[in-house]
N, C-alpha and C. Protein backbone atom coordinates (compact mmCIF):
# COMPACT_ATOMS: atom_id res chain seq x y z
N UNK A 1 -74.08 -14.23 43.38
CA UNK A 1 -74.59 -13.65 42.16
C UNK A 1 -73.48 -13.65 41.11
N UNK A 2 -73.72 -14.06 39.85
CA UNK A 2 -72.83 -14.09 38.72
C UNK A 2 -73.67 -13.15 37.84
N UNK A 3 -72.10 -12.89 37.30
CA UNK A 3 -72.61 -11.93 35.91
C UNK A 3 -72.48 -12.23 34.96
N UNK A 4 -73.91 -12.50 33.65
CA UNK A 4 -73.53 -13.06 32.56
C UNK A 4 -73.78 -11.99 31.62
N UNK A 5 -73.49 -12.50 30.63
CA UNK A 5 -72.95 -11.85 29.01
C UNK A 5 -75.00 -11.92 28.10
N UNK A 6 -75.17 -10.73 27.76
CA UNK A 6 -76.65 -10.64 27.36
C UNK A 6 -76.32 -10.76 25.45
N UNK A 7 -76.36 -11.89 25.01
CA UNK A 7 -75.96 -12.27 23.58
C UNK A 7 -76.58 -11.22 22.82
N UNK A 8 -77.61 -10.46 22.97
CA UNK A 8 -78.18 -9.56 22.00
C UNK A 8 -77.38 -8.19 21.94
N UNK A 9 -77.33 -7.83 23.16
CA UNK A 9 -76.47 -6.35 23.43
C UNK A 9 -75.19 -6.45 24.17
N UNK A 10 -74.37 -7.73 24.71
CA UNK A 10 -73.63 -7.49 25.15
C UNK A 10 -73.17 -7.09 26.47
N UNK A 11 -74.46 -6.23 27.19
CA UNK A 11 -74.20 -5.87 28.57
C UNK A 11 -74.34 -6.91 29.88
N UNK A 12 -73.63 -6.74 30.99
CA UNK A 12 -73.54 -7.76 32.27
C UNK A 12 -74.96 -7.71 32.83
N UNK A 13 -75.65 -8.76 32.75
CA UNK A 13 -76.80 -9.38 33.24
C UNK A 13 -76.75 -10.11 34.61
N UNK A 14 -77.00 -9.53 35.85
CA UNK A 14 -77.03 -10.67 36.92
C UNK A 14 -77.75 -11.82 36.29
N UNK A 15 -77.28 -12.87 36.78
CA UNK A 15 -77.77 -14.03 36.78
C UNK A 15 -79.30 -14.17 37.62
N UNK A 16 -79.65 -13.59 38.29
CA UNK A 16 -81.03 -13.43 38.98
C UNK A 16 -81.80 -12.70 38.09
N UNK A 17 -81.96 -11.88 37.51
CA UNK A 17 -82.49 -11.30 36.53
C UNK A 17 -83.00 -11.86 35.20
N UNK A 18 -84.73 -11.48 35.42
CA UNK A 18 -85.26 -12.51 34.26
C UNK A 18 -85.05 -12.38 32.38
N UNK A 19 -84.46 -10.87 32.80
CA UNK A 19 -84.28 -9.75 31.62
C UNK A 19 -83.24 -8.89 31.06
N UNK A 20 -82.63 -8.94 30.23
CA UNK A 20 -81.48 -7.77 30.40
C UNK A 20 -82.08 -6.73 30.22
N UNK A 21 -81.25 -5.62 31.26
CA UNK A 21 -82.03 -4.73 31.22
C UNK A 21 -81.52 -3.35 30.42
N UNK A 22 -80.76 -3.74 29.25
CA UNK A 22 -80.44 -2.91 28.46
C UNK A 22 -81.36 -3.04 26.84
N UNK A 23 -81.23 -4.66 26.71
CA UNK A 23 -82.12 -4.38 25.34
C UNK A 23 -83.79 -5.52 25.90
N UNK A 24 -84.00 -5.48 27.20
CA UNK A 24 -84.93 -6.86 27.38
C UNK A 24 -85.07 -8.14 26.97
N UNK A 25 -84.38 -8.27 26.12
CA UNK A 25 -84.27 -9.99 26.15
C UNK A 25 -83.93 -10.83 27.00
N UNK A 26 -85.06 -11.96 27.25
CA UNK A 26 -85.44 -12.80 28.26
C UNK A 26 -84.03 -13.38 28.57
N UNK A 27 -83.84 -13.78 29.90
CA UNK A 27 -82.66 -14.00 30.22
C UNK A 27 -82.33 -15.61 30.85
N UNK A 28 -83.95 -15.65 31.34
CA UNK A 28 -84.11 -17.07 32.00
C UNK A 28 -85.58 -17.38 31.72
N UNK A 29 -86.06 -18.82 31.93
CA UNK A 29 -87.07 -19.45 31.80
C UNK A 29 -87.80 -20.08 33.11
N UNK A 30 -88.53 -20.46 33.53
CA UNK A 30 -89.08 -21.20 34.50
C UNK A 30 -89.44 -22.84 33.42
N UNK A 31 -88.88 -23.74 34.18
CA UNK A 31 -89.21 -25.06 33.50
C UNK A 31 -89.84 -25.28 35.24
N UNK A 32 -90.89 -26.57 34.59
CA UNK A 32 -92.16 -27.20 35.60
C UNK A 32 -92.02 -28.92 34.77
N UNK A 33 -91.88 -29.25 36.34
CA UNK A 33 -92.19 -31.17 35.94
C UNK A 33 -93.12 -31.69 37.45
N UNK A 34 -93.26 -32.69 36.95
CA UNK A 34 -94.17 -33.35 37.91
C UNK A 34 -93.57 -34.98 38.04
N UNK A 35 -93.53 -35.21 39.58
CA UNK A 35 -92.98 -36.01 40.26
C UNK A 35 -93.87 -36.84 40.95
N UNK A 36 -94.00 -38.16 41.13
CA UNK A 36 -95.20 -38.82 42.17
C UNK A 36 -93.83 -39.79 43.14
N UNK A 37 -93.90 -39.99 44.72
CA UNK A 37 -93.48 -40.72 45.40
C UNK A 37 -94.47 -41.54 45.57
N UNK A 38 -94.28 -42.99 45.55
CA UNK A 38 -95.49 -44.15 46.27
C UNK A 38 -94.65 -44.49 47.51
N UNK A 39 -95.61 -44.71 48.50
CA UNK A 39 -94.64 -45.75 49.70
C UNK A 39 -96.06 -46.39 50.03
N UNK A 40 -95.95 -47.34 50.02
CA UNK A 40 -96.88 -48.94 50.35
C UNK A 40 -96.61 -49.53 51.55
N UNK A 41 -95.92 -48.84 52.59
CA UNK A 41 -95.75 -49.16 54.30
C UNK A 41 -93.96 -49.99 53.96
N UNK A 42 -93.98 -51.04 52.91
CA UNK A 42 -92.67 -51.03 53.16
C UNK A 42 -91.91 -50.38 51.98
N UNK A 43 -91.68 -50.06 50.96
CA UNK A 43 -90.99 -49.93 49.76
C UNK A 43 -91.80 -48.47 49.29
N UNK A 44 -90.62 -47.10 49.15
CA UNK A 44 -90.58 -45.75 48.46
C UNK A 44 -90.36 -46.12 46.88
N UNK A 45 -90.93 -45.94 46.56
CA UNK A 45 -90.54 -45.37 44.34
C UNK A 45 -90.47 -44.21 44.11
N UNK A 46 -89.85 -43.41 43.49
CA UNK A 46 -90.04 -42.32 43.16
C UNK A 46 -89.14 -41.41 43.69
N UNK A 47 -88.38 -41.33 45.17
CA UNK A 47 -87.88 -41.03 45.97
C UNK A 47 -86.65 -40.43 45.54
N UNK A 48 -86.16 -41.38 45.23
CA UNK A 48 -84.35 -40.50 44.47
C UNK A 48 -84.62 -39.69 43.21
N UNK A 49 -85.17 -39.86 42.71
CA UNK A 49 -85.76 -38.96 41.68
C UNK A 49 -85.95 -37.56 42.60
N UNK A 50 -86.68 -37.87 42.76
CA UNK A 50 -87.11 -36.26 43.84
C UNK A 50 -85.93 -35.99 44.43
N UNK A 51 -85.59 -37.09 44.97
CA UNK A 51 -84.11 -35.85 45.60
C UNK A 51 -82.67 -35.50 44.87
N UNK A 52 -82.98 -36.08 43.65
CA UNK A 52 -81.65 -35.83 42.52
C UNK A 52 -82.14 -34.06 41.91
N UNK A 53 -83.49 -34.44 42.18
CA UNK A 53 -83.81 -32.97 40.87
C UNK A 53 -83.52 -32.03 42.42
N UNK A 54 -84.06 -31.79 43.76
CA UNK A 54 -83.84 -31.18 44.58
C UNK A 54 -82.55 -30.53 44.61
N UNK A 55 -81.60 -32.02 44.75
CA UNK A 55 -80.04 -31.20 44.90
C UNK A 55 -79.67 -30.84 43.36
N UNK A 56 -80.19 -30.77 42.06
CA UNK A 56 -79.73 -30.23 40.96
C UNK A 56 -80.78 -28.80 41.17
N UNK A 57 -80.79 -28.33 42.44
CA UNK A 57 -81.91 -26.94 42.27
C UNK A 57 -83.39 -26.49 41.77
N UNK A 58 -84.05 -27.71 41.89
CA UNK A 58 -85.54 -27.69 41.60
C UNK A 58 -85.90 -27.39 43.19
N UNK A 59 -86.71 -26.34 42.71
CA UNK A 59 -87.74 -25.91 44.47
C UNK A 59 -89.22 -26.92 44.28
N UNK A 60 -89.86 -27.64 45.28
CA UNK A 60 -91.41 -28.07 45.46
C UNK A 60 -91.93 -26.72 45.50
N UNK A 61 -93.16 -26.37 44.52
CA UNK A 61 -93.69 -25.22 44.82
C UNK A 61 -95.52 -25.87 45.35
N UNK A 62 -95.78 -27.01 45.05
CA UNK A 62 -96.76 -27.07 45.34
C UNK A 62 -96.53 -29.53 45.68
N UNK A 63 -97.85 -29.48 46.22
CA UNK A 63 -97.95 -30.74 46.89
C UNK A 63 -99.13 -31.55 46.74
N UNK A 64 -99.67 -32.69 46.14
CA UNK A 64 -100.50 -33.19 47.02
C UNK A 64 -100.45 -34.71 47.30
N UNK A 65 -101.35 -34.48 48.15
CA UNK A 65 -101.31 -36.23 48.75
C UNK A 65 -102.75 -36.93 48.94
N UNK A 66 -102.40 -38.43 48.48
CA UNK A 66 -103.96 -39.30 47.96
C UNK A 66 -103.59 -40.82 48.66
N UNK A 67 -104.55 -41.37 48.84
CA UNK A 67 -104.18 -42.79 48.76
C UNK A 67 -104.86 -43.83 48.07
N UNK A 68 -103.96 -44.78 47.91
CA UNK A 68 -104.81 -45.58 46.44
C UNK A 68 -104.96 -46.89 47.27
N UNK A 69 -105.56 -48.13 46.83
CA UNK A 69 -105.41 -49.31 47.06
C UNK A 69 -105.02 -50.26 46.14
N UNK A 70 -103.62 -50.32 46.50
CA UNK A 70 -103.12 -51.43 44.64
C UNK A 70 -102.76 -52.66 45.81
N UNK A 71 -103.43 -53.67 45.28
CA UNK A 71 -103.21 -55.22 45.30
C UNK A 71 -103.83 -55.10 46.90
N UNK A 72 -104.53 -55.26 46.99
CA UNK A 72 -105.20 -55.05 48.66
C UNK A 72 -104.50 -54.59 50.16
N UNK A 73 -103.68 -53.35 49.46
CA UNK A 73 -103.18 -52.57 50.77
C UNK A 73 -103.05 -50.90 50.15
N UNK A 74 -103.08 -50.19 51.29
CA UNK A 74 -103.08 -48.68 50.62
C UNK A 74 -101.77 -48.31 50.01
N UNK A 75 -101.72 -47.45 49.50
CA UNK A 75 -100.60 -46.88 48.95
C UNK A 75 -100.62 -45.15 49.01
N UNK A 76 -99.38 -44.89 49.67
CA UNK A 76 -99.55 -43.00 50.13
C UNK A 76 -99.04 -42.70 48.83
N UNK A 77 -99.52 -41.91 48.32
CA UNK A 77 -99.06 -41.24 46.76
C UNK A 77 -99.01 -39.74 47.38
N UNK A 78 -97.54 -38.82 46.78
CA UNK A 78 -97.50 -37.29 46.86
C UNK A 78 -96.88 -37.08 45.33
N UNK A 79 -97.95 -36.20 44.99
CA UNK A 79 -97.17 -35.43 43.42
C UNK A 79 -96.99 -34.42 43.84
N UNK A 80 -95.60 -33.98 43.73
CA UNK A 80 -95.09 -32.43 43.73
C UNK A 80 -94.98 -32.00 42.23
N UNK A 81 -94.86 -30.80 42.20
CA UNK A 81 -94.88 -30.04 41.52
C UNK A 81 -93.46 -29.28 41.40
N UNK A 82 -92.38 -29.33 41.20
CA UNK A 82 -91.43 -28.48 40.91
C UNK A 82 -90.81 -27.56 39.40
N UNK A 83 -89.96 -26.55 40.84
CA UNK A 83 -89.59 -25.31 38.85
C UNK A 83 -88.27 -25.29 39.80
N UNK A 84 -88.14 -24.76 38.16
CA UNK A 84 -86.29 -24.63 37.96
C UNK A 84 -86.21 -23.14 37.53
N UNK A 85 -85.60 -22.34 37.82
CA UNK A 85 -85.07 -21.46 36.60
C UNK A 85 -83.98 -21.83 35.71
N UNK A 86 -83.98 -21.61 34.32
CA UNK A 86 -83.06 -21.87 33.95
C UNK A 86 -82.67 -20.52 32.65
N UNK A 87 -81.33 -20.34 32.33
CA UNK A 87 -80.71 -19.32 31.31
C UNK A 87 -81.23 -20.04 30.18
N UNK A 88 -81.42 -18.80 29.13
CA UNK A 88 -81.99 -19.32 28.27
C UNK A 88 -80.82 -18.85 27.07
């Protein structure tokens, strides 16, 4: 846990905290993006993407999975859904 500086009033704000809780001004945001992996049995797209935003601290909060047929073979498609918090 870090303690940051609340620009309106000045007082130590955990960093977990959505609010300071001296004058309430918002402290952090939730940002949301959307991600699709394809894998076609041999070849992933999408893949390092997903795991760059993972290790930069994006959580999957939600999932789904479809399959398509591009050029006459299936294709596994998953769109996640990830959030970030971030200081605002």
């Amino acid at each position: 846990m870090a303690l940051l500086t609340c620009p309106d009033c000045g007082r130590g704000v955990s960093d977990q905290s959505p609010a300071c809780l001296g004058c309430g001004r918002p402290m952090s945001k939730i940002e949301t993006r959307f991600i699709e992996v394809w894998f076609d049995g041999e070849d992933t797209r999408g893949e390092r993407n997903l795991n760059n935003m993972l290790r930069d601290g994006w959580e999957i909060v939600e999932q789904n999975n479809w399959v398509e047929s591009e050029q006459g073979h299936n294709v596994d498609i998953t769109k996640y859904k990830l959030q970030k918090r971030v200081h605002t």
